[in-house]
PDB file of N, CA and C in Angstrom:
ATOM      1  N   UNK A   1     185.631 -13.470  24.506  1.00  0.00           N
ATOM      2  CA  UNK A   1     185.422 -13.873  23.123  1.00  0.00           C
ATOM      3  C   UNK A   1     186.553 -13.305  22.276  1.00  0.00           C
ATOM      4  N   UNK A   2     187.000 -13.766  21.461  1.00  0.00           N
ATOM      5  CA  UNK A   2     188.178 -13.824  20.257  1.00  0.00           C
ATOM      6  C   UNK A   2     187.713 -14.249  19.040  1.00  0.00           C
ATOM      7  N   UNK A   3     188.413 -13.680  17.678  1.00  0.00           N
ATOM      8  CA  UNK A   3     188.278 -13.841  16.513  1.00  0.00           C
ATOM      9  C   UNK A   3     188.457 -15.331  16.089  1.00  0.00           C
ATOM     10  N   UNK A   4     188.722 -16.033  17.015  1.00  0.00           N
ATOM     11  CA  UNK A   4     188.891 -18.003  16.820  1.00  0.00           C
ATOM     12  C   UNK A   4     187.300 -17.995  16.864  1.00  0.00           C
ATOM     13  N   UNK A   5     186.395 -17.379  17.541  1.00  0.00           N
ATOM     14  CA  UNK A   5     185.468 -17.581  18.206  1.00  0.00           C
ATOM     15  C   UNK A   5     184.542 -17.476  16.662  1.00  0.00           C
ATOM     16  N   UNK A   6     184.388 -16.595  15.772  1.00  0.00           N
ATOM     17  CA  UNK A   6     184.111 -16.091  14.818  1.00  0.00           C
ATOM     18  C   UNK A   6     183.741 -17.114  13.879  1.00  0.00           C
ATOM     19  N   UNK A   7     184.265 -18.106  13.670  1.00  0.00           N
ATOM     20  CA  UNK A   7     184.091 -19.193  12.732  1.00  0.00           C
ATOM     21  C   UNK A   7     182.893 -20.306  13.089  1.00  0.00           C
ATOM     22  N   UNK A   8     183.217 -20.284  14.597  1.00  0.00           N
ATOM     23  CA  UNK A   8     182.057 -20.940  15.225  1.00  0.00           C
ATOM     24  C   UNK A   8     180.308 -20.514  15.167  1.00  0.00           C
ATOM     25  N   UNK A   9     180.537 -19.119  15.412  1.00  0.00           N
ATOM     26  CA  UNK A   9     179.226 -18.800  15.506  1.00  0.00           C
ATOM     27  C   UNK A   9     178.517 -17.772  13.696  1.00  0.00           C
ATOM     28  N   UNK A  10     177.600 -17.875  13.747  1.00  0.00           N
ATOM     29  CA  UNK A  10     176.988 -17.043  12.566  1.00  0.00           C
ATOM     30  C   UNK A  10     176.439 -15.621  12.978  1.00  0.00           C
ATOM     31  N   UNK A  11     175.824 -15.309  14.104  1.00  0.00           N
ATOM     32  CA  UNK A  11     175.742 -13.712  14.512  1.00  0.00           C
ATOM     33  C   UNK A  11     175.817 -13.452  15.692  1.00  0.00           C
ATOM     34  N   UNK A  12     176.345 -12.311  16.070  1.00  0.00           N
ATOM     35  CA  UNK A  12     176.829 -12.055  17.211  1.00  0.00           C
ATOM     36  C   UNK A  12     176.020 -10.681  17.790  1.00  0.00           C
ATOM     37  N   UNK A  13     175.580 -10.379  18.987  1.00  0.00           N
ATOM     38  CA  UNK A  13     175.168  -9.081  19.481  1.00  0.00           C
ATOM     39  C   UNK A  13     176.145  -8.146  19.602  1.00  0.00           C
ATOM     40  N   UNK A  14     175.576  -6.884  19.839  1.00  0.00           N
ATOM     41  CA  UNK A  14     176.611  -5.695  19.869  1.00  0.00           C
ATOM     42  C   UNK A  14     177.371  -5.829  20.890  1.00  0.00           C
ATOM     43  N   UNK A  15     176.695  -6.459  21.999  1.00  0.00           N
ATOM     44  CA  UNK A  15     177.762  -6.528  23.119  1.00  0.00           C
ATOM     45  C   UNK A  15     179.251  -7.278  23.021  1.00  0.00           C
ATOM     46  N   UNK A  16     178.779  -8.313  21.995  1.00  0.00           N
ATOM     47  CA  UNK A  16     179.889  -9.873  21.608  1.00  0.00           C
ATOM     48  C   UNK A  16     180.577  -8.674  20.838  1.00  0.00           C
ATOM     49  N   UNK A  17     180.229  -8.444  19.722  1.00  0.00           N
ATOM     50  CA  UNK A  17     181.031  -6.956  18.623  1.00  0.00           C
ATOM     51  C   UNK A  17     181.975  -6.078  19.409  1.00  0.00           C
ATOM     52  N   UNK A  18     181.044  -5.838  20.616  1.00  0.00           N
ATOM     53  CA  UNK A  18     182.272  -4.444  20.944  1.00  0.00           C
ATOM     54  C   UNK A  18     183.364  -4.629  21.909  1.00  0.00           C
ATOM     55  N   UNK A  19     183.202  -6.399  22.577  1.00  0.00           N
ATOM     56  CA  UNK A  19     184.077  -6.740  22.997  1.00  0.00           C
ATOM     57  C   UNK A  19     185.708  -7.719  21.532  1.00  0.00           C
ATOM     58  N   UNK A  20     184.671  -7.867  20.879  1.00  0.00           N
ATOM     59  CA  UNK A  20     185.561  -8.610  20.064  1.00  0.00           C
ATOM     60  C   UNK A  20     186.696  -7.064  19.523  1.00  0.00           C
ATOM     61  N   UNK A  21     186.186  -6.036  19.075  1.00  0.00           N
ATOM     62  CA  UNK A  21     186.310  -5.146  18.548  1.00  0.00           C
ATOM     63  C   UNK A  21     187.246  -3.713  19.522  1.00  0.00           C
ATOM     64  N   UNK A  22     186.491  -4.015  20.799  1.00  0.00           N
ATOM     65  CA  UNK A  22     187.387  -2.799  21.701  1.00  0.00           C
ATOM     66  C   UNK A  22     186.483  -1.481  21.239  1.00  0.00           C
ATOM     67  N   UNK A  23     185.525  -1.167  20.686  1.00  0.00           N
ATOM     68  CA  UNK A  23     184.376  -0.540  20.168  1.00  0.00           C
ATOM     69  C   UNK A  23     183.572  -0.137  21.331  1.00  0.00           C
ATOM     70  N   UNK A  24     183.372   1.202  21.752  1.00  0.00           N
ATOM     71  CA  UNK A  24     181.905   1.256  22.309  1.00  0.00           C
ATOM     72  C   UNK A  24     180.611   1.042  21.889  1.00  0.00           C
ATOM     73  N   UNK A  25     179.957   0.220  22.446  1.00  0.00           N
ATOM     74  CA  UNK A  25     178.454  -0.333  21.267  1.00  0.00           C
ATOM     75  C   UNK A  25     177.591   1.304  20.912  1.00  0.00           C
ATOM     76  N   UNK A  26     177.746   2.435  21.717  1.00  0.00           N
ATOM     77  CA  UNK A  26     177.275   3.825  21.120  1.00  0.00           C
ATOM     78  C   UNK A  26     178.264   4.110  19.717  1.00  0.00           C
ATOM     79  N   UNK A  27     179.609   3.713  19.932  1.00  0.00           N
ATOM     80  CA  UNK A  27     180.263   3.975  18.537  1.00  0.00           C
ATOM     81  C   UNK A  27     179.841   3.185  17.247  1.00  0.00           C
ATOM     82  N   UNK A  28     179.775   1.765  17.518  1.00  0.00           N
ATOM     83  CA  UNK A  28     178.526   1.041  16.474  1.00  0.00           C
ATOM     84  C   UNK A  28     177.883   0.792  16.421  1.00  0.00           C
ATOM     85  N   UNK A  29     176.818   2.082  17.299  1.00  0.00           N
ATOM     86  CA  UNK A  29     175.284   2.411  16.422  1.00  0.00           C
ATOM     87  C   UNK A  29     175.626   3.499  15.515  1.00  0.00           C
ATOM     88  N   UNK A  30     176.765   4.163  15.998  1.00  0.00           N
ATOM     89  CA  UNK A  30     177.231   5.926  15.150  1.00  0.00           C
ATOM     90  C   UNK A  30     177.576   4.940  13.692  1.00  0.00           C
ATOM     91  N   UNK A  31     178.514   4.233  13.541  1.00  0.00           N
ATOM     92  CA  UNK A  31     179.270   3.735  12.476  1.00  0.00           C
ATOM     93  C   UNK A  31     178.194   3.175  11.834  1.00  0.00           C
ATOM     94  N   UNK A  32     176.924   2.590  11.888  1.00  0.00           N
ATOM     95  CA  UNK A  32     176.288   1.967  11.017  1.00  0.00           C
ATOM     96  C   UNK A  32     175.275   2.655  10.077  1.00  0.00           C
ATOM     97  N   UNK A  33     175.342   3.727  11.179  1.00  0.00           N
ATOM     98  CA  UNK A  33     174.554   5.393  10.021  1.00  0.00           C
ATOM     99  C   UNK A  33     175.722   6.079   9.666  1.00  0.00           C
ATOM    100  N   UNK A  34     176.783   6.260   9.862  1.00  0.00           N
ATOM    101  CA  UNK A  34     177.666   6.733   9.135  1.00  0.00           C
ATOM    102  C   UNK A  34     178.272   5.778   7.777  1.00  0.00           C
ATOM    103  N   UNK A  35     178.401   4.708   7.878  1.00  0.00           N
ATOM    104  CA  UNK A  35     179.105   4.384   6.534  1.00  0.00           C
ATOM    105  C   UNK A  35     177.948   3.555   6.068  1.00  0.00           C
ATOM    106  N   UNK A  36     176.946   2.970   6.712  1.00  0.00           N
ATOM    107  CA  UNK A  36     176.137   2.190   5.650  1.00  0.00           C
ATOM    108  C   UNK A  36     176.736   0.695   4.671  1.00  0.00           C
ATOM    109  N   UNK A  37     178.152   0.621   5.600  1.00  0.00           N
ATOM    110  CA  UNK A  37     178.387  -0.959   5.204  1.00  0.00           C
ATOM    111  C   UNK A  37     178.138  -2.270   6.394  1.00  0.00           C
ATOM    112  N   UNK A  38     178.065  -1.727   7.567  1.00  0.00           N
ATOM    113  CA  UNK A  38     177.238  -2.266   8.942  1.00  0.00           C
ATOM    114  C   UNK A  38     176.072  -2.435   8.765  1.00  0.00           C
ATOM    115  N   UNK A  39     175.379  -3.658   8.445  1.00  0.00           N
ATOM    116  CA  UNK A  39     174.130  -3.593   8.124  1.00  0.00           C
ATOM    117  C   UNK A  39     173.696  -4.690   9.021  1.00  0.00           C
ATOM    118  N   UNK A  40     173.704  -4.770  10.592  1.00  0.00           N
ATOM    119  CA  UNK A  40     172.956  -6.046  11.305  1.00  0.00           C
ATOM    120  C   UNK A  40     171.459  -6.365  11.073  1.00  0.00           C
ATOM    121  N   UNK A  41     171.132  -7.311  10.984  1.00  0.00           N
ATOM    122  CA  UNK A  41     170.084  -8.134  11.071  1.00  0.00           C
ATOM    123  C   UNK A  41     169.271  -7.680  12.320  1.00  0.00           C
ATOM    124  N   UNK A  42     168.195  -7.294  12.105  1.00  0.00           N
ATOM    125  CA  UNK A  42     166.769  -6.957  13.411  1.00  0.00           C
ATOM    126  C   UNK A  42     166.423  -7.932  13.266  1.00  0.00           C
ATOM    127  N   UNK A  43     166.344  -8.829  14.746  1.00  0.00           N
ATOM    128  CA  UNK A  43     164.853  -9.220  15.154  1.00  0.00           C
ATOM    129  C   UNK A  43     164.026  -8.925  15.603  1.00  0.00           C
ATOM    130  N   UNK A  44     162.541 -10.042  15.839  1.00  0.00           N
ATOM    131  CA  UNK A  44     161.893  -9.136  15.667  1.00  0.00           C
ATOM    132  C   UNK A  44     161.423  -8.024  17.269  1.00  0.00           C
ATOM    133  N   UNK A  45     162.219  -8.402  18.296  1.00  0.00           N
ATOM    134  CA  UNK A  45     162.161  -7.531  19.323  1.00  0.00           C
ATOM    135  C   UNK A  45     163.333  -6.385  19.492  1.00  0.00           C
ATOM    136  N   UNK A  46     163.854  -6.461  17.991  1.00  0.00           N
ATOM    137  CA  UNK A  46     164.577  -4.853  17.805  1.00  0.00           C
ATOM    138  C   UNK A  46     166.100  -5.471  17.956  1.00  0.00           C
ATOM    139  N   UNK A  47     166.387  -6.002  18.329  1.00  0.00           N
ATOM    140  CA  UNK A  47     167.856  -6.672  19.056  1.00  0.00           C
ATOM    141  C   UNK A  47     168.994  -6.574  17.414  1.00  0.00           C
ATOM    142  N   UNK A  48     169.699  -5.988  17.195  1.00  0.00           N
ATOM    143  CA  UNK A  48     170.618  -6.273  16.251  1.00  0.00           C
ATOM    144  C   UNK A  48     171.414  -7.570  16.102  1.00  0.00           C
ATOM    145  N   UNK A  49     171.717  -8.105  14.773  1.00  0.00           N
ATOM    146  CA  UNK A  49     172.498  -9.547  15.066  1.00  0.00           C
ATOM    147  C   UNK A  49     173.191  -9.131  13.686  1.00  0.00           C
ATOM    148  N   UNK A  50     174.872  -9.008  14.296  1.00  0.00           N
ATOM    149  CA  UNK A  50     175.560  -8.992  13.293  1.00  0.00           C
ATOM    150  C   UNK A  50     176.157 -10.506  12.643  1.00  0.00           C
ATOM    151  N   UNK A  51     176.338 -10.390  11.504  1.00  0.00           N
ATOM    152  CA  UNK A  51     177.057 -11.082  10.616  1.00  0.00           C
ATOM    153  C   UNK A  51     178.890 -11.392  10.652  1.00  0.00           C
ATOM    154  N   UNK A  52     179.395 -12.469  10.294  1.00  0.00           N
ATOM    155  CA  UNK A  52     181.127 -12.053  10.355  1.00  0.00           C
ATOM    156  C   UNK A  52     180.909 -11.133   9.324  1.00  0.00           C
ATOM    157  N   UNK A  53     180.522 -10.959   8.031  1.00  0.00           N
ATOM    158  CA  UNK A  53     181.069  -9.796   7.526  1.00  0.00           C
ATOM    159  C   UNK A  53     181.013  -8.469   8.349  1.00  0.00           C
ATOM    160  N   UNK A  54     180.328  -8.399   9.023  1.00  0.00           N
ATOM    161  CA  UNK A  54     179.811  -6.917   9.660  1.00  0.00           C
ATOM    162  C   UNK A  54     180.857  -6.962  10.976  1.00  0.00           C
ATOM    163  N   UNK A  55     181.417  -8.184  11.325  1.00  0.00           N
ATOM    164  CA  UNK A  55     182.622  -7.847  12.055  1.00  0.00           C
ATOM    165  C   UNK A  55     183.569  -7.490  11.422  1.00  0.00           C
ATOM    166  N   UNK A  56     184.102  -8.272  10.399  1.00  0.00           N
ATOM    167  CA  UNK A  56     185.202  -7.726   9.853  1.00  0.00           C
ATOM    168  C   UNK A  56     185.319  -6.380   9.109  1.00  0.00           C
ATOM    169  N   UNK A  57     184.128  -5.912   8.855  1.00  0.00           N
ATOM    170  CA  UNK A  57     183.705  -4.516   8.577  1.00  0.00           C
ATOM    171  C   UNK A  57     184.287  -3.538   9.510  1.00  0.00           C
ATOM    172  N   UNK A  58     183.455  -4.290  10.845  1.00  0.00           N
ATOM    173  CA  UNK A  58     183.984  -3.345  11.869  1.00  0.00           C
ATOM    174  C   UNK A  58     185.501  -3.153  12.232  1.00  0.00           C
ATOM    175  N   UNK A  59     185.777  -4.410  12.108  1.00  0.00           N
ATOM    176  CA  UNK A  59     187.515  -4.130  12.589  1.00  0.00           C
ATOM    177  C   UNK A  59     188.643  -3.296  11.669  1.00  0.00           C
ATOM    178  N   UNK A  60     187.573  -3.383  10.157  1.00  0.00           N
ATOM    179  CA  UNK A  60     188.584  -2.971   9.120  1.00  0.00           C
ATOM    180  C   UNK A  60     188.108  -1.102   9.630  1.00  0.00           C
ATOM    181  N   UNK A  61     186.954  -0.160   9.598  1.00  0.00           N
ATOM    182  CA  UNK A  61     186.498   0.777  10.199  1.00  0.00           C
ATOM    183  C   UNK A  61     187.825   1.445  11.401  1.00  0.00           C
ATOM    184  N   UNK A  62     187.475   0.366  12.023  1.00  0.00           N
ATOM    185  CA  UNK A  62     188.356   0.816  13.557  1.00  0.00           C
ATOM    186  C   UNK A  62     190.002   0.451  13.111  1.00  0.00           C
ATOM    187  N   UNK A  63     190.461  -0.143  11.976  1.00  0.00           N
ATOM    188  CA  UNK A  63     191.541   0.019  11.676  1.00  0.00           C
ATOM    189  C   UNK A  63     191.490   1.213  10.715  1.00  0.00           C
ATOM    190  N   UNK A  64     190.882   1.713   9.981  1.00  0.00           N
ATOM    191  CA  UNK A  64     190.862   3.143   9.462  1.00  0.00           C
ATOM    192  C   UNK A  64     191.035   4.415  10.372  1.00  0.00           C
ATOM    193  N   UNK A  65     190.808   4.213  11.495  1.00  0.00           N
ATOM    194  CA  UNK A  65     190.037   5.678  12.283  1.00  0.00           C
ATOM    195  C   UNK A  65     191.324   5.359  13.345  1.00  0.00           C
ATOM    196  N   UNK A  66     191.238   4.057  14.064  1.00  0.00           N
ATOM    197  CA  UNK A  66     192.651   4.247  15.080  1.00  0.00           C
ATOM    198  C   UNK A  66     194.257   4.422  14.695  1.00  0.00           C
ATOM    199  N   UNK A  67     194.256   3.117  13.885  1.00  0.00           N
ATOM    200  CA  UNK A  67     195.632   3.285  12.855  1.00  0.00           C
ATOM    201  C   UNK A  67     196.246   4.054  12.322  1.00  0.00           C
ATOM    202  N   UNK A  68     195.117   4.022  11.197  1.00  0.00           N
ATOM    203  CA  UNK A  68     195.357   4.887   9.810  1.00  0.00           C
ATOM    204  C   UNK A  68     195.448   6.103  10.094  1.00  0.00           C
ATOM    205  N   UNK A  69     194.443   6.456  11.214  1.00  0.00           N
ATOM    206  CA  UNK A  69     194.555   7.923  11.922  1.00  0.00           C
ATOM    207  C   UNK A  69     193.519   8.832  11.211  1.00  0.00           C
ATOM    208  N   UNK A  70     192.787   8.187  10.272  1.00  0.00           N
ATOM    209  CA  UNK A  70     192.041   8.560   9.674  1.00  0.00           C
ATOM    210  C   UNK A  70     190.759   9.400  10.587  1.00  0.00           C
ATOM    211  N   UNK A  71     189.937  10.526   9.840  1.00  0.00           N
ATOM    212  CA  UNK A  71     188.627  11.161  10.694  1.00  0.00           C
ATOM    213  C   UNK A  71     187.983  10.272   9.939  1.00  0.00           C
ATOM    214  N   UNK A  72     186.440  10.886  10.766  1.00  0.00           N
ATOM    215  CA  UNK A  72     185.015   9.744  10.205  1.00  0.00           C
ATOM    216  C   UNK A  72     184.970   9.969   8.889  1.00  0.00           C
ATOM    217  N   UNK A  73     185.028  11.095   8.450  1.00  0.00           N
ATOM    218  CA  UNK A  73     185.129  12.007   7.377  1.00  0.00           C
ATOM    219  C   UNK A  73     185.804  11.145   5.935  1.00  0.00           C
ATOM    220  N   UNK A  74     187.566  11.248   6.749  1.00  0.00           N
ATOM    221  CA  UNK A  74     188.557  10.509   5.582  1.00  0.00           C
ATOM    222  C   UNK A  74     188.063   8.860   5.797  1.00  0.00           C
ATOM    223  N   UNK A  75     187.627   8.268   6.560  1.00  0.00           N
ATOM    224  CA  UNK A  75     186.952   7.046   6.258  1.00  0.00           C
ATOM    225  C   UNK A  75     186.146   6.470   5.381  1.00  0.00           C
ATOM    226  N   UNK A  76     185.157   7.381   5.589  1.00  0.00           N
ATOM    227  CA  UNK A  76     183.836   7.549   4.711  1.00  0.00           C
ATOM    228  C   UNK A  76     184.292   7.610   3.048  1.00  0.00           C
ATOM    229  N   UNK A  77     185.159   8.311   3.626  1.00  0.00           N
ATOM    230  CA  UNK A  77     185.780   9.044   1.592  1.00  0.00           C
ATOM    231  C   UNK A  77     186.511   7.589   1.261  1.00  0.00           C
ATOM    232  N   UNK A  78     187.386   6.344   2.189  1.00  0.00           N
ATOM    233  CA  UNK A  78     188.064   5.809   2.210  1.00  0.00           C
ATOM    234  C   UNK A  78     186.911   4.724   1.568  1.00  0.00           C
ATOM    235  N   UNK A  79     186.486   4.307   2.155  1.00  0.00           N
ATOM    236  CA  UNK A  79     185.026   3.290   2.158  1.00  0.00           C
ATOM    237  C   UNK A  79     184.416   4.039   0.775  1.00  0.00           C
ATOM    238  N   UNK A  80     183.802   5.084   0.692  1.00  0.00           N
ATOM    239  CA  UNK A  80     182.945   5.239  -0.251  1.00  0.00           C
ATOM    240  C   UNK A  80     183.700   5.057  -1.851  1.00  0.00           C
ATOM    241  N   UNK A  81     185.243   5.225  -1.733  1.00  0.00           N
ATOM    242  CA  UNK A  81     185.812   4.908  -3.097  1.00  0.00           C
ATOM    243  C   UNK A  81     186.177   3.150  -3.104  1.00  0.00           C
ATOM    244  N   UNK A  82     185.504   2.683  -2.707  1.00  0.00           N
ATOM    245  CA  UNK A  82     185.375   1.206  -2.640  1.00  0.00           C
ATOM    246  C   UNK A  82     186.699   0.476  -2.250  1.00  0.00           C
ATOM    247  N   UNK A  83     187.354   1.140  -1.623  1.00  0.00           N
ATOM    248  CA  UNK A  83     188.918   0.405  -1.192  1.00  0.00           C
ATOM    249  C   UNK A  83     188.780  -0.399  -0.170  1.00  0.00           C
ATOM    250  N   UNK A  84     187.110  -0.597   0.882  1.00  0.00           N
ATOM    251  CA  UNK A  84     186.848  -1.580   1.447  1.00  0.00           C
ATOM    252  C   UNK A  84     185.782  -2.421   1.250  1.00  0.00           C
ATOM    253  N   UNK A  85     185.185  -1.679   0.565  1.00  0.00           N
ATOM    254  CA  UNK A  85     184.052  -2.811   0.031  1.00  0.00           C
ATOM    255  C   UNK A  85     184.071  -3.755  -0.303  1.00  0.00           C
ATOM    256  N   UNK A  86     183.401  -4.989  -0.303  1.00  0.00           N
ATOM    257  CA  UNK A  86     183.618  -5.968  -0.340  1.00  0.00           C
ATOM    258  C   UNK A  86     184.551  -6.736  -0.054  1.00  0.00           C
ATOM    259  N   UNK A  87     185.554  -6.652   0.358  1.00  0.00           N
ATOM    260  CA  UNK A  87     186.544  -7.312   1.295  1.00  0.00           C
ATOM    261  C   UNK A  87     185.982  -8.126   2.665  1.00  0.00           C
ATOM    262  N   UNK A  88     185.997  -9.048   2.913  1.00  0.00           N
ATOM    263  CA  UNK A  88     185.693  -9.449   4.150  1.00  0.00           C
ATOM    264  C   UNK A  88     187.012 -10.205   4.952  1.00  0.00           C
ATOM    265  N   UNK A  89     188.074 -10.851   4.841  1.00  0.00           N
ATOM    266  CA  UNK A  89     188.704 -11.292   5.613  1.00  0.00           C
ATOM    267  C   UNK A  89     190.514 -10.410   5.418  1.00  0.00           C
ATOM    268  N   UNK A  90     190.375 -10.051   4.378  1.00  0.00           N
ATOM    269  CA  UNK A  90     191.403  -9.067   4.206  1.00  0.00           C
ATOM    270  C   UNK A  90     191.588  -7.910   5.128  1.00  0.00           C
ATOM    271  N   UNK A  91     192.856  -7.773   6.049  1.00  0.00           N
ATOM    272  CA  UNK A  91     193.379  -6.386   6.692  1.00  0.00           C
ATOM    273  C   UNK A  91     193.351  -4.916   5.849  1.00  0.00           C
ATOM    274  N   UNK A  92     192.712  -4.037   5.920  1.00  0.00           N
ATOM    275  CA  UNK A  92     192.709  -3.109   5.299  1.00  0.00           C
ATOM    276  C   UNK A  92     194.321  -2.800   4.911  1.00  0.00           C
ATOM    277  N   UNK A  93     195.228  -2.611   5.874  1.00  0.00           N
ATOM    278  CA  UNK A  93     196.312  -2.218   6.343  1.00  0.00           C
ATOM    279  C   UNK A  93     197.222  -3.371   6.630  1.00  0.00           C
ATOM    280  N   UNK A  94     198.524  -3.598   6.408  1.00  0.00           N
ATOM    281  CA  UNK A  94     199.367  -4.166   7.033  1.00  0.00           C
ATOM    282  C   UNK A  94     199.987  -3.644   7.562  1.00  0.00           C
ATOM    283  N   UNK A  95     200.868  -4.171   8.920  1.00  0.00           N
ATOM    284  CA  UNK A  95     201.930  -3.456   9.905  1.00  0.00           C
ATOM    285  C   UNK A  95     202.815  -2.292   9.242  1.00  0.00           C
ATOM    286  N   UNK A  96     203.561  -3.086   8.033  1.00  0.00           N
ATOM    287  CA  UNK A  96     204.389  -2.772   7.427  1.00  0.00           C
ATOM    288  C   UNK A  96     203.994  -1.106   6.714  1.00  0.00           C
ATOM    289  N   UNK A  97     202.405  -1.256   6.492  1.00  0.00           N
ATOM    290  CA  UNK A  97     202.807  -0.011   5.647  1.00  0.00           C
ATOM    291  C   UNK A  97     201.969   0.943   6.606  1.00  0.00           C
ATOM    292  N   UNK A  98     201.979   0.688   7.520  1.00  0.00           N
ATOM    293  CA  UNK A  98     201.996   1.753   8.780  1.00  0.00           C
ATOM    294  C   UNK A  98     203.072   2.170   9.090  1.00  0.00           C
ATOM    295  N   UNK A  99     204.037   1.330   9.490  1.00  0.00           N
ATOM    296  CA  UNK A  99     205.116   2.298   9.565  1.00  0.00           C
ATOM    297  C   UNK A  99     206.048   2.884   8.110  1.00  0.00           C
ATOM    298  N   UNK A 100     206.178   2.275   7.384  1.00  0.00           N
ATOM    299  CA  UNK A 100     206.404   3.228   6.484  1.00  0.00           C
ATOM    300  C   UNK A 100     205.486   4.474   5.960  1.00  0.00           C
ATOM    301  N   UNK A 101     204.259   4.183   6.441  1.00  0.00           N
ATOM    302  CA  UNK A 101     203.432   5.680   6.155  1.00  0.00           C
ATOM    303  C   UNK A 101     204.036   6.567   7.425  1.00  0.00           C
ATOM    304  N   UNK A 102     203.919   5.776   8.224  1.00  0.00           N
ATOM    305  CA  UNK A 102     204.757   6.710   9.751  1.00  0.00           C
ATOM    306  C   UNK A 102     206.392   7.674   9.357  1.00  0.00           C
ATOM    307  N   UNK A 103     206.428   6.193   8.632  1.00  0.00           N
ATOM    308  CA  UNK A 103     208.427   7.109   8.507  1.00  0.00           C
ATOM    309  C   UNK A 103     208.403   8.619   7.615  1.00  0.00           C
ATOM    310  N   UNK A 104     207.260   8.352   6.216  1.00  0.00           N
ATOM    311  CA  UNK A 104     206.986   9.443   5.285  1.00  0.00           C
ATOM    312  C   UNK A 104     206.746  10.488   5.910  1.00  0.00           C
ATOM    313  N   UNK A 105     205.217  10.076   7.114  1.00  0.00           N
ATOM    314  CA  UNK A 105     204.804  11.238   7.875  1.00  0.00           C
ATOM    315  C   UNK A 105     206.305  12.279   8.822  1.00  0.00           C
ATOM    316  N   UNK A 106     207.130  11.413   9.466  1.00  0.00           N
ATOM    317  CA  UNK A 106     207.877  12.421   9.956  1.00  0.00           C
ATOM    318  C   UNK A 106     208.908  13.078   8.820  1.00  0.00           C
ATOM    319  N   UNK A 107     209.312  12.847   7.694  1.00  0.00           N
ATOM    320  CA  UNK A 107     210.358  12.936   6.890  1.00  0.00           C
ATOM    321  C   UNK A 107     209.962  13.961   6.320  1.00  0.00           C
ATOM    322  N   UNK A 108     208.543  14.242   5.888  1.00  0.00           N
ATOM    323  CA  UNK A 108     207.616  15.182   5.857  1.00  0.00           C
ATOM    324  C   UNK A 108     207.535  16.310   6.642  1.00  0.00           C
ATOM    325  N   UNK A 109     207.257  16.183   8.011  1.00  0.00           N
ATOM    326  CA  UNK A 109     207.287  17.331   8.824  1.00  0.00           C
ATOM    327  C   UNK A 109     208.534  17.671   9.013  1.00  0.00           C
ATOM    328  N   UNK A 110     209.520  16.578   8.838  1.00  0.00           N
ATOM    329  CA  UNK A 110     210.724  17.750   9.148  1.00  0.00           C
ATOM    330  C   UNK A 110     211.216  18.728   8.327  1.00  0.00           C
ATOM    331  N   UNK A 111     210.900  18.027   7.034  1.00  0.00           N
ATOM    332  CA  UNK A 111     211.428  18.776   5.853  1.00  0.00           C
ATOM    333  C   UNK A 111     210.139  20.160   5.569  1.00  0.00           C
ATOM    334  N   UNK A 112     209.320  20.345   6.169  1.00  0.00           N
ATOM    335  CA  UNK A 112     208.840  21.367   6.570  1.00  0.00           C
ATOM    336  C   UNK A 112     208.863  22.435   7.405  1.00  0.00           C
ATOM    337  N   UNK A 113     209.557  22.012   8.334  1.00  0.00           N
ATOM    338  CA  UNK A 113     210.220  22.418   9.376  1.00  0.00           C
ATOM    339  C   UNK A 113     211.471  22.747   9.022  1.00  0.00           C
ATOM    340  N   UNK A 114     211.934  22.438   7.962  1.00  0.00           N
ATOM    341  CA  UNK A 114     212.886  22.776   7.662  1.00  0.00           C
ATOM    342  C   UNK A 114     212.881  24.331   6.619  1.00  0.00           C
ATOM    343  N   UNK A 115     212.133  24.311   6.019  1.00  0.00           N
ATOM    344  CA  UNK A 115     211.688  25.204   4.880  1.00  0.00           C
ATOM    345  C   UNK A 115     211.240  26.493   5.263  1.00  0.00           C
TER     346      UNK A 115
END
């Protein structure tokens, strides 16, 4: 399954999520009590059914924490000042300003290293 796939369908199980995502489905049960913007749908035999927003939630999450390099912590703080909220098809991040946050980050340590 692939994000082409996404348009087609309306909810997906955790299993469909954590393959779309690269996610362990134990990491999004953690993420949905941690940030409280993961909000799947119960039926009624308990089964979670996420939403595309709640994918793209997830991918924007796992682009905070892998990327960004961010902890659960600076996420949470990231998310809770609304810099992802409500966004649904928007990249948190573009390529571009990863590596220029990358280039700052070393220009930074050296010049500390220097001092």
């Amino acid at each position: 399954m692939d994000l082409d796939s996404l348009n087609e369908k309306e909810f997906f199980s955790i299993g469909e999520i954590s393959k779309i995502s690269g996610v362990p489905e134990h990491s999004l049960r953690y993420w949905e009590k941690e940030f409280g913007l993961i909000r799947p749908v119960r039926k009624a035999s308990g089964h979670r059914r996420y939403t595309r927003k709640d994918v793209q939630t997830v991918l924007d999450v796992k682009d905070l924490i892998y990327k960004g390099k961010l902890t659960l912590e600076g996420a949470r703080k990231y998310i809770k000042n609304g810099s992802i909220a409500g966004q649904s098809s928007a990249r948190v991040h573009s390529d571009e300003t990863y590596k220029l946050l990358r280039e700052l980050h070393k220009d930074i340590c050296n010049i500390l290293k220097e001092w």
